[in-house]
Protein backbone atom coordinates (compact mmCIF):
# COMPACT_ATOMS: atom_id res chain seq x y z
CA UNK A 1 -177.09 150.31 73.29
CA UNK A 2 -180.46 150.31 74.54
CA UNK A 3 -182.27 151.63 71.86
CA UNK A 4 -182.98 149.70 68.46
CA UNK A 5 -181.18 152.40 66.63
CA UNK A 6 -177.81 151.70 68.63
CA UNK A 7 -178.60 148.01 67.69
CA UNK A 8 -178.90 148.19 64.21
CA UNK A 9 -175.41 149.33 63.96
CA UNK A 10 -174.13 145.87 64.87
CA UNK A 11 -175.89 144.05 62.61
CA UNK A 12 -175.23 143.58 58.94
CA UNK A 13 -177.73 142.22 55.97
CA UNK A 14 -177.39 142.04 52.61
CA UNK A 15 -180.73 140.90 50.71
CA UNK A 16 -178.41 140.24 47.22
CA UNK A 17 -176.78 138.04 49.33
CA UNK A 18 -177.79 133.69 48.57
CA UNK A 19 -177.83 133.38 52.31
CA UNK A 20 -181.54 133.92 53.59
CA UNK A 21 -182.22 137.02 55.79
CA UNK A 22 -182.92 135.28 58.49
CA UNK A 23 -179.76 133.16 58.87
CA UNK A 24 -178.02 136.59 57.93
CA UNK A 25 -179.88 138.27 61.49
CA UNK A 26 -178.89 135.58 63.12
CA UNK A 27 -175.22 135.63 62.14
CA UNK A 28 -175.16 139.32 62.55
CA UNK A 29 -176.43 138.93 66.61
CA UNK A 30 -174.38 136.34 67.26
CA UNK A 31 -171.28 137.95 66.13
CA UNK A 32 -172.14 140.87 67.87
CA UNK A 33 -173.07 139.03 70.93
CA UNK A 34 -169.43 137.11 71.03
CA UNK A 35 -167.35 140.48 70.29
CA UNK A 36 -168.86 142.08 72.76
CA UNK A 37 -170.82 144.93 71.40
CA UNK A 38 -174.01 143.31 72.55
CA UNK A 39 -173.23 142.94 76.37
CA UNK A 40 -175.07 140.47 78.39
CA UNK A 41 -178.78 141.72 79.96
CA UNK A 42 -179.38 144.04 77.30
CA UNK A 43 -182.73 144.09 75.83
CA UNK A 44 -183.17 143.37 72.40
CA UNK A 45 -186.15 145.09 70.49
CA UNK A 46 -189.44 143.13 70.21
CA UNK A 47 -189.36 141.19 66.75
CA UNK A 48 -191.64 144.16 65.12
CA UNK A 49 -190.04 146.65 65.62
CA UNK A 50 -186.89 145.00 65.00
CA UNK A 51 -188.33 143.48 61.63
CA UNK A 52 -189.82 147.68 60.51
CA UNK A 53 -186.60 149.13 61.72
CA UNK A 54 -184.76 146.50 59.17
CA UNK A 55 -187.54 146.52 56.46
CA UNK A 56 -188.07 142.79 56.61
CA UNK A 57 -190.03 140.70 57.10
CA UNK A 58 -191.14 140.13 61.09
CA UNK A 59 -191.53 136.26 60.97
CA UNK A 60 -187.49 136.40 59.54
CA UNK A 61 -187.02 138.27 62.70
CA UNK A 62 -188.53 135.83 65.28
CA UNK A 63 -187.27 133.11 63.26
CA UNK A 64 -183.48 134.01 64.23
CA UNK A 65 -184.46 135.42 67.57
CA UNK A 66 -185.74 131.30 68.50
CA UNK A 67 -183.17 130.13 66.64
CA UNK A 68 -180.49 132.27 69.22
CA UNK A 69 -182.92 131.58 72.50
CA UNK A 70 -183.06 127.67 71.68
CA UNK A 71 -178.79 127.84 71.18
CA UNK A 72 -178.42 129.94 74.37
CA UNK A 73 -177.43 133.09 73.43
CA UNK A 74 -180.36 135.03 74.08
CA UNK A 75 -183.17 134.57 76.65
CA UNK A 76 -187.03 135.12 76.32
CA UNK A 77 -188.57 136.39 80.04
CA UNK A 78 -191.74 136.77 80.33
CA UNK A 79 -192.89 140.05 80.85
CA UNK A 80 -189.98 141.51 80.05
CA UNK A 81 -189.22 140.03 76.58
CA UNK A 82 -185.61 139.06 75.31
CA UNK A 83 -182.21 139.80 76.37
CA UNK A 84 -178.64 138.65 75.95
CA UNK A 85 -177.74 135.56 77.92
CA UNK A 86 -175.54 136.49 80.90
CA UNK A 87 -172.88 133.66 79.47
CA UNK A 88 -173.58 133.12 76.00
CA UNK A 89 -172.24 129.42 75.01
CA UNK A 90 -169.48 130.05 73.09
CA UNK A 91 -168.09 131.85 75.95
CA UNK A 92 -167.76 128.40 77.65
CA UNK A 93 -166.05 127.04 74.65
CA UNK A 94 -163.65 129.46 74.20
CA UNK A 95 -162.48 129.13 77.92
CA UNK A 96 -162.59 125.38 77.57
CA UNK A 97 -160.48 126.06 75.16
CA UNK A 98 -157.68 128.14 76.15
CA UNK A 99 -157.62 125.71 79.21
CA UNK A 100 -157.05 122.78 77.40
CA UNK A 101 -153.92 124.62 75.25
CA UNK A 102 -152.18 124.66 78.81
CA UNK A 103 -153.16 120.92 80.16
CA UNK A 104 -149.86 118.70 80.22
CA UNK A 105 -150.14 115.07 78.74
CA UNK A 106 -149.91 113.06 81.96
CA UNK A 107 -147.46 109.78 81.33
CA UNK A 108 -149.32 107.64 83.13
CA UNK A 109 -152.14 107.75 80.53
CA UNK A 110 -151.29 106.01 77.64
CA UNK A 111 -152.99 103.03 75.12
CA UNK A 112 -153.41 99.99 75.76
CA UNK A 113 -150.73 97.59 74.14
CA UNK A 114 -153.59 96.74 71.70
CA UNK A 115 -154.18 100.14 71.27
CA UNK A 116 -150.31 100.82 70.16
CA UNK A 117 -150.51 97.99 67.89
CA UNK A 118 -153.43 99.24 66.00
CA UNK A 119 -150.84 102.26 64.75
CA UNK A 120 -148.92 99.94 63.02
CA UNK A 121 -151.62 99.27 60.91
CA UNK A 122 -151.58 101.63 57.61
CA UNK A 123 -154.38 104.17 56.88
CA UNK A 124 -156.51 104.01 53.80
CA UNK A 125 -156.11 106.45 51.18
CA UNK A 126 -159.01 108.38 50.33
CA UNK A 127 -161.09 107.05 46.98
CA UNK A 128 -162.63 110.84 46.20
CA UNK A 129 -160.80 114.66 46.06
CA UNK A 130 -162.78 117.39 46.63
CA UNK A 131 -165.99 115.13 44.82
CA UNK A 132 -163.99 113.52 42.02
CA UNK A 133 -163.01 110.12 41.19
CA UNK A 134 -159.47 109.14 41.00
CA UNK A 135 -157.68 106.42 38.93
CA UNK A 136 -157.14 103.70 40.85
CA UNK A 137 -158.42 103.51 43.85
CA UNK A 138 -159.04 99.60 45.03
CA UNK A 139 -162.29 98.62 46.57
CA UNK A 140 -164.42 100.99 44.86
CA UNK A 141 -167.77 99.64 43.28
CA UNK A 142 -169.21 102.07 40.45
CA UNK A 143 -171.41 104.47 41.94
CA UNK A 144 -172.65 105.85 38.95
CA UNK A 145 -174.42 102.64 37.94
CA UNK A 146 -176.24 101.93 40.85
CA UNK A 147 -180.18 102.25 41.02
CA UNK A 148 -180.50 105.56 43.10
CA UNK A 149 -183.93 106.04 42.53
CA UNK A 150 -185.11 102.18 43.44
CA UNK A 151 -183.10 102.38 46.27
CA UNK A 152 -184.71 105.62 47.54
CA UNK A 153 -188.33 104.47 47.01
CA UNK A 154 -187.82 101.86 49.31
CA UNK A 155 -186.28 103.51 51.74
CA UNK A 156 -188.86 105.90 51.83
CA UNK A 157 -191.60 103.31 52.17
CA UNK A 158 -190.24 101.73 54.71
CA UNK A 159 -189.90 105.17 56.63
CA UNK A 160 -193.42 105.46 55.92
CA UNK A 161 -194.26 102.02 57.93
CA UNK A 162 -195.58 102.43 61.28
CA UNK A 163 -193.51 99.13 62.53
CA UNK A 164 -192.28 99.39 66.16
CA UNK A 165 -189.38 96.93 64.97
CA UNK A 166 -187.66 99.41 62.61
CA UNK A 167 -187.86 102.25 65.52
CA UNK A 168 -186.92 100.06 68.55
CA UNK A 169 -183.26 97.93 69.77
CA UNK A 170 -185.19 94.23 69.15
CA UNK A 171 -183.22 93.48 66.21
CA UNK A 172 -180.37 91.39 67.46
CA UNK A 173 -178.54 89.25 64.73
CA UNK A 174 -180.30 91.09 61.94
CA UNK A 175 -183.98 92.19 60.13
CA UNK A 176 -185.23 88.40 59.47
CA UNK A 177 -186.35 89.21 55.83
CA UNK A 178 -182.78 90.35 55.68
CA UNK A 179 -181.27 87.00 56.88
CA UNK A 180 -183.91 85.07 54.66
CA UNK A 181 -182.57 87.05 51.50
CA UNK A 182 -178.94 86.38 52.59
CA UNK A 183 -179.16 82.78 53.05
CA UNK A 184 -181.36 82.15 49.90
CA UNK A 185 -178.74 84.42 47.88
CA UNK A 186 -175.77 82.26 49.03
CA UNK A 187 -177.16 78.78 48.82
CA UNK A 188 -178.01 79.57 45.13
CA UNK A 189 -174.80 81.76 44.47
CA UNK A 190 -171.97 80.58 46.43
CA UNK A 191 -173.19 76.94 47.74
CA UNK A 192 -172.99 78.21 51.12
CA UNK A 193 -175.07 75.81 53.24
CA UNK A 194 -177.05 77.76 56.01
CA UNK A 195 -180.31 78.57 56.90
CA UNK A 196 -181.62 82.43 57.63
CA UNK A 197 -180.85 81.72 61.43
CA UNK A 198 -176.95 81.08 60.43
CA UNK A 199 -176.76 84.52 59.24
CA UNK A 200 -175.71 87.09 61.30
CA UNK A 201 -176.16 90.94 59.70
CA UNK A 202 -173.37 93.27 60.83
CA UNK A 203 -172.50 96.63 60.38
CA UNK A 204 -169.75 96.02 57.80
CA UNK A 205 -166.78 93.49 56.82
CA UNK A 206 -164.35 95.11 59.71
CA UNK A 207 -167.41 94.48 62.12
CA UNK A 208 -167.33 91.14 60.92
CA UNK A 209 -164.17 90.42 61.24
CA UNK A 210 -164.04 91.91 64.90
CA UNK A 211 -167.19 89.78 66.02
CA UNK A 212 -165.50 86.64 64.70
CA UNK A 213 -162.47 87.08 66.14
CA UNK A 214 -163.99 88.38 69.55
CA UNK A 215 -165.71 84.72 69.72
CA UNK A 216 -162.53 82.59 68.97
CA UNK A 217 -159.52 84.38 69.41
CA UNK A 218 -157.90 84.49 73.47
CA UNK A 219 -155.08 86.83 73.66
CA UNK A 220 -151.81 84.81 72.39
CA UNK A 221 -153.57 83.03 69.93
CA UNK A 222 -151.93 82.38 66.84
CA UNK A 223 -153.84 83.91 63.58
CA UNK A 224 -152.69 81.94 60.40
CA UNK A 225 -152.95 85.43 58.13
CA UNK A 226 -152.39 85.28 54.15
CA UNK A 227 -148.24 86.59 53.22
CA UNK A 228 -149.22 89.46 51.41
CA UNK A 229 -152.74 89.63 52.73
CA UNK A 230 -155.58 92.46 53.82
CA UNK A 231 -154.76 95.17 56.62
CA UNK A 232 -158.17 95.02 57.73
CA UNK A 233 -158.20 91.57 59.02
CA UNK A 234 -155.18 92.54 60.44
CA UNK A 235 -155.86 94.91 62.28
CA UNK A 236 -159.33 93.40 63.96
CA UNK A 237 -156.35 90.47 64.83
CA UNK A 238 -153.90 92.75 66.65
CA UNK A 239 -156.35 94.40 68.57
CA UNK A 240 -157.56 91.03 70.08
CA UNK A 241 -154.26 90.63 71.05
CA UNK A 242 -153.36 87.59 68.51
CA UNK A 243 -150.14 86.43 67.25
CA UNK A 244 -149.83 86.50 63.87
CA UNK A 245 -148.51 84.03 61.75
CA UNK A 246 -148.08 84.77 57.79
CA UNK A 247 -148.59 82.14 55.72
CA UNK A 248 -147.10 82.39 51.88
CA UNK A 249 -149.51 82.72 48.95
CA UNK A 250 -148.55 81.16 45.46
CA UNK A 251 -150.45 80.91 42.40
CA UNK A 252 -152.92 78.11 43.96
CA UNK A 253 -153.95 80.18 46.97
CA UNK A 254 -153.18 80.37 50.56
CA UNK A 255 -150.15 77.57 51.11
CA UNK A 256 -150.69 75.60 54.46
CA UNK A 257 -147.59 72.95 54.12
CA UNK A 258 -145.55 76.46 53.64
CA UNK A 259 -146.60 78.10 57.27
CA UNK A 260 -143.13 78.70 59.46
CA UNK A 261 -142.08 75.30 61.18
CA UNK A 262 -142.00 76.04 64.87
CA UNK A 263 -144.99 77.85 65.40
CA UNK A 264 -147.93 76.42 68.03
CA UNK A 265 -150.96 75.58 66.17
CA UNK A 266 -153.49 77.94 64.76
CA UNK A 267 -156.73 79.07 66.44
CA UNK A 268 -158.02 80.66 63.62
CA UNK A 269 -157.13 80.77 59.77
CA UNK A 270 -157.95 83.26 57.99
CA UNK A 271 -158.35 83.38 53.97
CA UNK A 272 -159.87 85.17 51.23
CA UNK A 273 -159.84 81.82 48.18
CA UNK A 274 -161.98 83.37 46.08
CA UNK A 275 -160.06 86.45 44.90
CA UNK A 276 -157.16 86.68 46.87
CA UNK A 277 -156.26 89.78 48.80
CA UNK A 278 -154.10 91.71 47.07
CA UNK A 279 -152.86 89.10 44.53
CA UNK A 280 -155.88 87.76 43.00
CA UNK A 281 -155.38 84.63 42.64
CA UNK A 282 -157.74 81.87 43.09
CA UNK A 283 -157.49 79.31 45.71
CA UNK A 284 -157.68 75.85 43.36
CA UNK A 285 -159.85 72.83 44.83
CA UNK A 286 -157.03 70.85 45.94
CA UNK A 287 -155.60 73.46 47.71
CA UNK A 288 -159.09 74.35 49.71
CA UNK A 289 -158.99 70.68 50.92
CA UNK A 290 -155.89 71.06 52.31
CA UNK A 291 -156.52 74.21 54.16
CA UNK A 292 -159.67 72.47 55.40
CA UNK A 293 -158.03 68.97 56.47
CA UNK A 294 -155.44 71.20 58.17
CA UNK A 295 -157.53 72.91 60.03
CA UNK A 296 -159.58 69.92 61.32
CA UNK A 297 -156.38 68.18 62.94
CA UNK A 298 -155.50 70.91 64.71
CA UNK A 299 -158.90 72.24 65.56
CA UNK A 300 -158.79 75.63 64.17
CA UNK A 301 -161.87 77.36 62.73
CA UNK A 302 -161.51 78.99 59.12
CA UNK A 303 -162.68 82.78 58.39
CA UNK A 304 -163.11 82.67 54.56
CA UNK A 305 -163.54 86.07 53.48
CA UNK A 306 -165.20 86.27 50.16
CA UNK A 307 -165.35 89.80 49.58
CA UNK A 308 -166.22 90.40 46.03
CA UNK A 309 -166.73 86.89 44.83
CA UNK A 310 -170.18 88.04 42.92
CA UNK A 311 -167.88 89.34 39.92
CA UNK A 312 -166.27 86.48 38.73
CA UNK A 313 -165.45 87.08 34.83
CA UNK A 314 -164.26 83.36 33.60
CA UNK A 315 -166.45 80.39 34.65
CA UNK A 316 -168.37 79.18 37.01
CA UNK A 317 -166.57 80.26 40.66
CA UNK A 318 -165.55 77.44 43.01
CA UNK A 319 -167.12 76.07 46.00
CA UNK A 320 -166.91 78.65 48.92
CA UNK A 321 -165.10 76.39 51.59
CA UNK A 322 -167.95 76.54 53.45
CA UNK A 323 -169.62 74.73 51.59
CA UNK A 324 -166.94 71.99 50.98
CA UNK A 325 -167.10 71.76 55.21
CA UNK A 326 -168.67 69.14 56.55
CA UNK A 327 -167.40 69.81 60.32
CA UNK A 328 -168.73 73.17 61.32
CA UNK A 329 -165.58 75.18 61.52
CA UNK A 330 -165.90 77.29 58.57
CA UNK A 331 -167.08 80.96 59.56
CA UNK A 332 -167.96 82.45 55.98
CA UNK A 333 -168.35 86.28 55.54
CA UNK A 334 -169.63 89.27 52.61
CA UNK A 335 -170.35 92.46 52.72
CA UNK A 336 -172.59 94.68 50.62
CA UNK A 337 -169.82 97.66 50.42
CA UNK A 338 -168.58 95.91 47.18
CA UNK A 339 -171.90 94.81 45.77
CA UNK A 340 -173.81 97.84 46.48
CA UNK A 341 -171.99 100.97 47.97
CA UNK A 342 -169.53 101.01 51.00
CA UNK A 343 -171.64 103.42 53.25
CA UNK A 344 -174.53 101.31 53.26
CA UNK A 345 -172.40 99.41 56.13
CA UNK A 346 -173.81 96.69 55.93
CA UNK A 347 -172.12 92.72 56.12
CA UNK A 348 -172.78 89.18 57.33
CA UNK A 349 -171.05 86.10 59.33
CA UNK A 350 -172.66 82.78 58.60
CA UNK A 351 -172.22 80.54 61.51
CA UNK A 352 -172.63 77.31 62.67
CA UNK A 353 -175.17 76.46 65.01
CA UNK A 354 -173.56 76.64 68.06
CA UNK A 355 -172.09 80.10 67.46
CA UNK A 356 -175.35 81.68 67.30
CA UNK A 357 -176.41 82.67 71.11
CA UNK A 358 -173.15 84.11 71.07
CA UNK A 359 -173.23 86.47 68.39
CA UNK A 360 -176.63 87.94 69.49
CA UNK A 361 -175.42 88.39 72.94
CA UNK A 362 -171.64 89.65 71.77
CA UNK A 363 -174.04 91.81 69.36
CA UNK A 364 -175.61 93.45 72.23
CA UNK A 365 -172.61 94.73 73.96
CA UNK A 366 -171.03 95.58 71.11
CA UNK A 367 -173.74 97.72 69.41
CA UNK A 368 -172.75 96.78 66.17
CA UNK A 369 -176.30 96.75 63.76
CA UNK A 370 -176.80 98.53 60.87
CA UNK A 371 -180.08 100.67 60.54
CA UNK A 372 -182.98 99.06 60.71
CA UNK A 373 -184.66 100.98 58.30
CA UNK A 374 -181.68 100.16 55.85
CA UNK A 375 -181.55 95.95 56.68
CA UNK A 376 -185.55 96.36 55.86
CA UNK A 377 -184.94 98.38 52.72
CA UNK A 378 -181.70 96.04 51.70
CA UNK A 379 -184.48 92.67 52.29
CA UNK A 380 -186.55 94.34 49.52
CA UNK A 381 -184.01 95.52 46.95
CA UNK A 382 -183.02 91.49 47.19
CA UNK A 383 -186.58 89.75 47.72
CA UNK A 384 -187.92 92.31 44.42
CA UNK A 385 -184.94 90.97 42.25
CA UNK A 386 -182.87 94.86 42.12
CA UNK A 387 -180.07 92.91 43.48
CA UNK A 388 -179.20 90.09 41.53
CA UNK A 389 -179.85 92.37 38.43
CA UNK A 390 -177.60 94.82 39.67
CA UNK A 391 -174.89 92.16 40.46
CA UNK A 392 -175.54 91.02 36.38
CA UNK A 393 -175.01 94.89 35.71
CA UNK A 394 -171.91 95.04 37.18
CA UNK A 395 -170.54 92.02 36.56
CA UNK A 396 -170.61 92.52 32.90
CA UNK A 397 -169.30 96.01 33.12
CA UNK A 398 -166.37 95.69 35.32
CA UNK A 399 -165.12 92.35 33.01
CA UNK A 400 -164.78 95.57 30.97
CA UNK A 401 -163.02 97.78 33.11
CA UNK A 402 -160.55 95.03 33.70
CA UNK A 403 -160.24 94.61 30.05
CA UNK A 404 -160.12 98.32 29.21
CA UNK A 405 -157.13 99.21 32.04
CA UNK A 406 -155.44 96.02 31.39
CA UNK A 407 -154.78 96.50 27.70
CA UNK A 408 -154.01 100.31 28.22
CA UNK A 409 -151.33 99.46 30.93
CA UNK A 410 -150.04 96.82 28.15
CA UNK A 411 -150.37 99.33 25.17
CA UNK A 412 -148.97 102.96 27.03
CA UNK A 413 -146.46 101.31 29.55
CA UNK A 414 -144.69 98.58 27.09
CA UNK A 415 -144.07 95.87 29.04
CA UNK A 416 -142.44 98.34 31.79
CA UNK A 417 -144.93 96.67 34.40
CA UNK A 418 -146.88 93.47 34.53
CA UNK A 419 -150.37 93.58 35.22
CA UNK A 420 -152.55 90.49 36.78
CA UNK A 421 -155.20 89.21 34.59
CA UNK A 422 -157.89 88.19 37.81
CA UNK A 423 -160.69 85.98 37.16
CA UNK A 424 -162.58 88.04 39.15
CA UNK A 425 -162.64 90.57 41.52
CA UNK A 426 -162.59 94.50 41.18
CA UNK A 427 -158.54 95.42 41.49
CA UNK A 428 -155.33 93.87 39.98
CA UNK A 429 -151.65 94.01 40.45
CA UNK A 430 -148.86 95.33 38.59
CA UNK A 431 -145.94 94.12 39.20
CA UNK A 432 -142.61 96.04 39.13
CA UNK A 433 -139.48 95.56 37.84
CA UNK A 434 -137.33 94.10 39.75
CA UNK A 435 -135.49 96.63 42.21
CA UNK A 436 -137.83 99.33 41.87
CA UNK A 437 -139.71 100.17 45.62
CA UNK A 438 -143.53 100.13 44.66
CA UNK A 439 -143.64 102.92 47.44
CA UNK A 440 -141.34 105.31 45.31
CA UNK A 441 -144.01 104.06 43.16
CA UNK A 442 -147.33 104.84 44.67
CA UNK A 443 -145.94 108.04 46.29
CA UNK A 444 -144.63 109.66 42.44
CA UNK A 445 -148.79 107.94 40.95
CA UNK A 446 -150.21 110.06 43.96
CA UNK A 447 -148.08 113.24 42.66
CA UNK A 448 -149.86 112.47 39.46
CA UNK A 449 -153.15 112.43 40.91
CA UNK A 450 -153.31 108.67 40.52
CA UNK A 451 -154.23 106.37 44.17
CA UNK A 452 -152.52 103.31 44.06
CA UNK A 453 -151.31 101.38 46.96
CA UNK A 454 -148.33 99.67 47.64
CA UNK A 455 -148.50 95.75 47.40
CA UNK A 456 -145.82 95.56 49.99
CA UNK A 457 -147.95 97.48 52.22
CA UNK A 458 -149.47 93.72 53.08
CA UNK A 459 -146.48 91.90 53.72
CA UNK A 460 -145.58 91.02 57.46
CA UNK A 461 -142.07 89.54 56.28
CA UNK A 462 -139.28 90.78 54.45
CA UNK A 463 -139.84 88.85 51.47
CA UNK A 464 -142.00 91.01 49.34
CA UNK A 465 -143.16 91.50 45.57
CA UNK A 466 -143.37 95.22 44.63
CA UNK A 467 -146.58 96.10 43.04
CA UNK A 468 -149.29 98.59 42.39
CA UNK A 469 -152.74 97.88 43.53
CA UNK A 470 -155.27 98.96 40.98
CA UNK A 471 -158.71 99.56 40.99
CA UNK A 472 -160.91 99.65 38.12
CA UNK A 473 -164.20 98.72 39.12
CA UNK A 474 -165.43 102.36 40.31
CA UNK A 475 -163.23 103.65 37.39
CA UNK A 476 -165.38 105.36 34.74
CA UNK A 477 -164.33 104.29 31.38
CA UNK A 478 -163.11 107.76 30.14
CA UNK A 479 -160.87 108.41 32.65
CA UNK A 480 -158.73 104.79 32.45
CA UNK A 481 -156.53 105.38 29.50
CA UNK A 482 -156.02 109.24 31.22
CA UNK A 483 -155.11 107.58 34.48
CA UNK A 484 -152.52 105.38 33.02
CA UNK A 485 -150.95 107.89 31.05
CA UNK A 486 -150.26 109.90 33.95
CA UNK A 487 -149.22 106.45 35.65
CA UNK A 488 -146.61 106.09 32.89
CA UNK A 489 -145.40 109.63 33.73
CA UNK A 490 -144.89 108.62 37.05
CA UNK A 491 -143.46 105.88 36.76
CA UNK A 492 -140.99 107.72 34.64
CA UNK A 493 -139.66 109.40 37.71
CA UNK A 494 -138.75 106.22 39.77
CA UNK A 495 -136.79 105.21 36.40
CA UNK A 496 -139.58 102.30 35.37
């Protein structure tokens, strides 16, 4: 197979075909190349005659010859021009390969104990099939609505900035324009007292939530956690090896005179007040002053987690605890996956002073920033004003998701389930008959192409309420009253 006439019959093209020429020549070798019919050394034909033998065009040729050279499977020698490799690369692969299928699992390697508690933590279920929304997936902003073309243009002009600090590692606790927007945003918004050097920009809320508890959790610890309350935190808790404590939620909010007798002391609470997570309730003033003179006589800092306390749909919102504090345990933090879109990955801690050296340095062993590019693009969508009109966007339109699902679960399911009416927040819950397993539930809704999740799902005890967690806020309107109906059939099947 020496000659380009033995060649050409192992390769393939078909110019009707939407895949370019070039990518088809390069397919064509390779295959070739793996299967053997090409054997290693041989000479392949310069590119024009190659590209006249074919009848295309010679530049398609030496772009898939380069292409092959730069991924190994054909070499360029001077003088001599260009052969098959002697060991093409996927020859490697393939023999890694069928070793591996006969390597034993040694015992001795195993997880950590933190690593076999992180199974017990439940996976996600996934907000989009094959690219389509699906009724009712929680934690879902509307993506639809958001300003794609703002946020592009100043992405793109910040990749067009010659700044060293967007390329380099010097950003430590966050892009300052970044912090400055945070702080100014939360003083005015939430009453959060803090300064831009209290802010701390991480890559997300479950960053967050491991930084924090990397600073003030020892192994042993006890964790006050919300009973129901959100897997995430969870999770970031048992893998600092913490001993979790659940403490009952009623209709005012996280109950501390209710947390088991018996129990040592807690090093850290942790709460969402604002829009509790998953019953959505909010924590009332009294009872915030009693998680916060609790937590002063035993010494224990506070995590409030106020995750999607921007869409509030009746009154003013309260107070973030925070800024009811007046003793510097409160660690306070957001994220931008509910405000904006969850792969920006973007969050913030705000800390007290003394917390700050910490962070930066935890920070730096952690490797836990965002894009730089993105924290400097994210500082101009705020400082220009695209935020807080986005957040009066929203707002306004998910008061009439709420509405919208609400009164179709009322009107299609007949008093067969009981919905939440939240304040705020993007999700609700619907609670069950009693007697009916909201898993039964969720698994017949997810036969009907409807993602729920199981409120008992957040329960550490035995003493659960079965409900559905529903999202609406990333719920276009048109596809609610749909999504319930085929909730209703469902629910059919578990005899609700």
């Amino acid at each position: 197979m020496n000659s380009p006439t033995a060649i050409l019959g192992a390769l393939n093209l078909d110019p009707d075909l939407e895949t370019p020429l070039y990518r088809q020549l390069y397919d064509s070798v390779r295959s070739a190349i793996l299967s053997g019919r090409l054997l290693a050394g041989l000479r392949m034909p310069p590119s024009r005659t190659l590209a006249k033998e074919l009848a295309i065009g010679r530049n398609t040729v030496v772009a898939a010859y380069e292409q092959l050279i730069a991924e190994g499977y054909l070499e360029s020698r001077v003088g001599s021009g260009t052969h098959v490799a002697a060991i093409p690369p996927d020859t490697l692969i393939e023999a890694g390969r069928a070793e591996r299928q006969e390597i034993k699992p040694d015992p001795r390697r195993r997880l950590s104990q933190r690593g076999e508690a992180m199974l017990t933590v439940k996976r996600a279920s996934p907000s989009y099939v094959k690219g389509h929304v699906l009724p009712f997936q929680h934690g879902m902003p509307s993506l639809e609505f958001f300003p794609h073309q703002v946020w592009a243009r100043l992405l793109a002009r910040r990749a067009r900035q010659p700044q060293s600090r967007l390329f380099d590692y010097q950003l430590g606790t966050g892009f300052p324009a970044l912090r400055e927007a945070i702080a100014e945003y939360l003083g005015a918004a939430r009453g959060v007292v803090c300064g831009p050097d209290n802010v701390i920009v991480t890559a997300g809320a479950q960053a967050s939530l491991d930084l924090a508890t990397r600073l003030v959790v020892d192994p042993g610890d006890v964790v006050w956690h919300e009973e129901p309350g959100y897997l995430g935190a969870r999770g970031a808790f048992l893998a600092s090896s913490a001993r979790i404590v659940p403490v009952p939620v009623d209709e005012e909010g996280m109950n501390p005179d209710a947390a088991p007798p018996g129990e040592d002391p807690p090093r850290l609470i942790y709460c969402t007040p604002s829009h509790q997570y998953p019953l959505s309730v909010t924590m009332s003033l009294k009872r915030r002053l009693a998680l916060l003179q609790k937590a002063n006589e035993v010494g224990a800092w506070i995590l409030e987690d106020d995750y999607d306390s921007e869409f509030r749909y009746a009154g003013r919102p309260l107070s973030s605890l925070q800024g009811l504090d007046r003793t510097g345990g409160v660690i306070y933090m957001g994220t931008m996956a509910k405000t904006l879109f969850p792969a920006i990955r973007i969050g913030y801690l705000v800390v007290p002073d003394n917390m700050i050296e910490a962070c930066l340095r935890a920070i730096r062993v952690t490797g836990q920033n965002p894009p730089a590019i993105v924290q400097a693009a994210l500082a101009d969508f705020m400082h220009e004003g695209h935020f807080s009109a986005h957040i009066r966007r929203m707002r306004a339109l998910y008061a009439e998701r709420r509405d919208l699902l609400i009164d179709a679960l009322e009107s299609k399911l007949g008093g067969r389930i009981r919905p939440a009416r939240p304040d705020g927040g993007m999700q609700l819950p619907a609670f069950l008959p009693e007697g009916v397993s909201d898993d039964d539930a969720a698994a017949a809704a997810d036969r009907h192409k409807v993602l729920t999740t199981a409120v008992s799902h957040f329960y550490l005890t035995q003493r659960k309420r079965h409900a559905l967690y529903l999202g609406f806020a990333g719920v276009p309107e048109k596809l609610i009253e749909p999504g319930v109906e085929r909730l209703s059939a469902a629910l059919h099947e578990v005899g609700v």
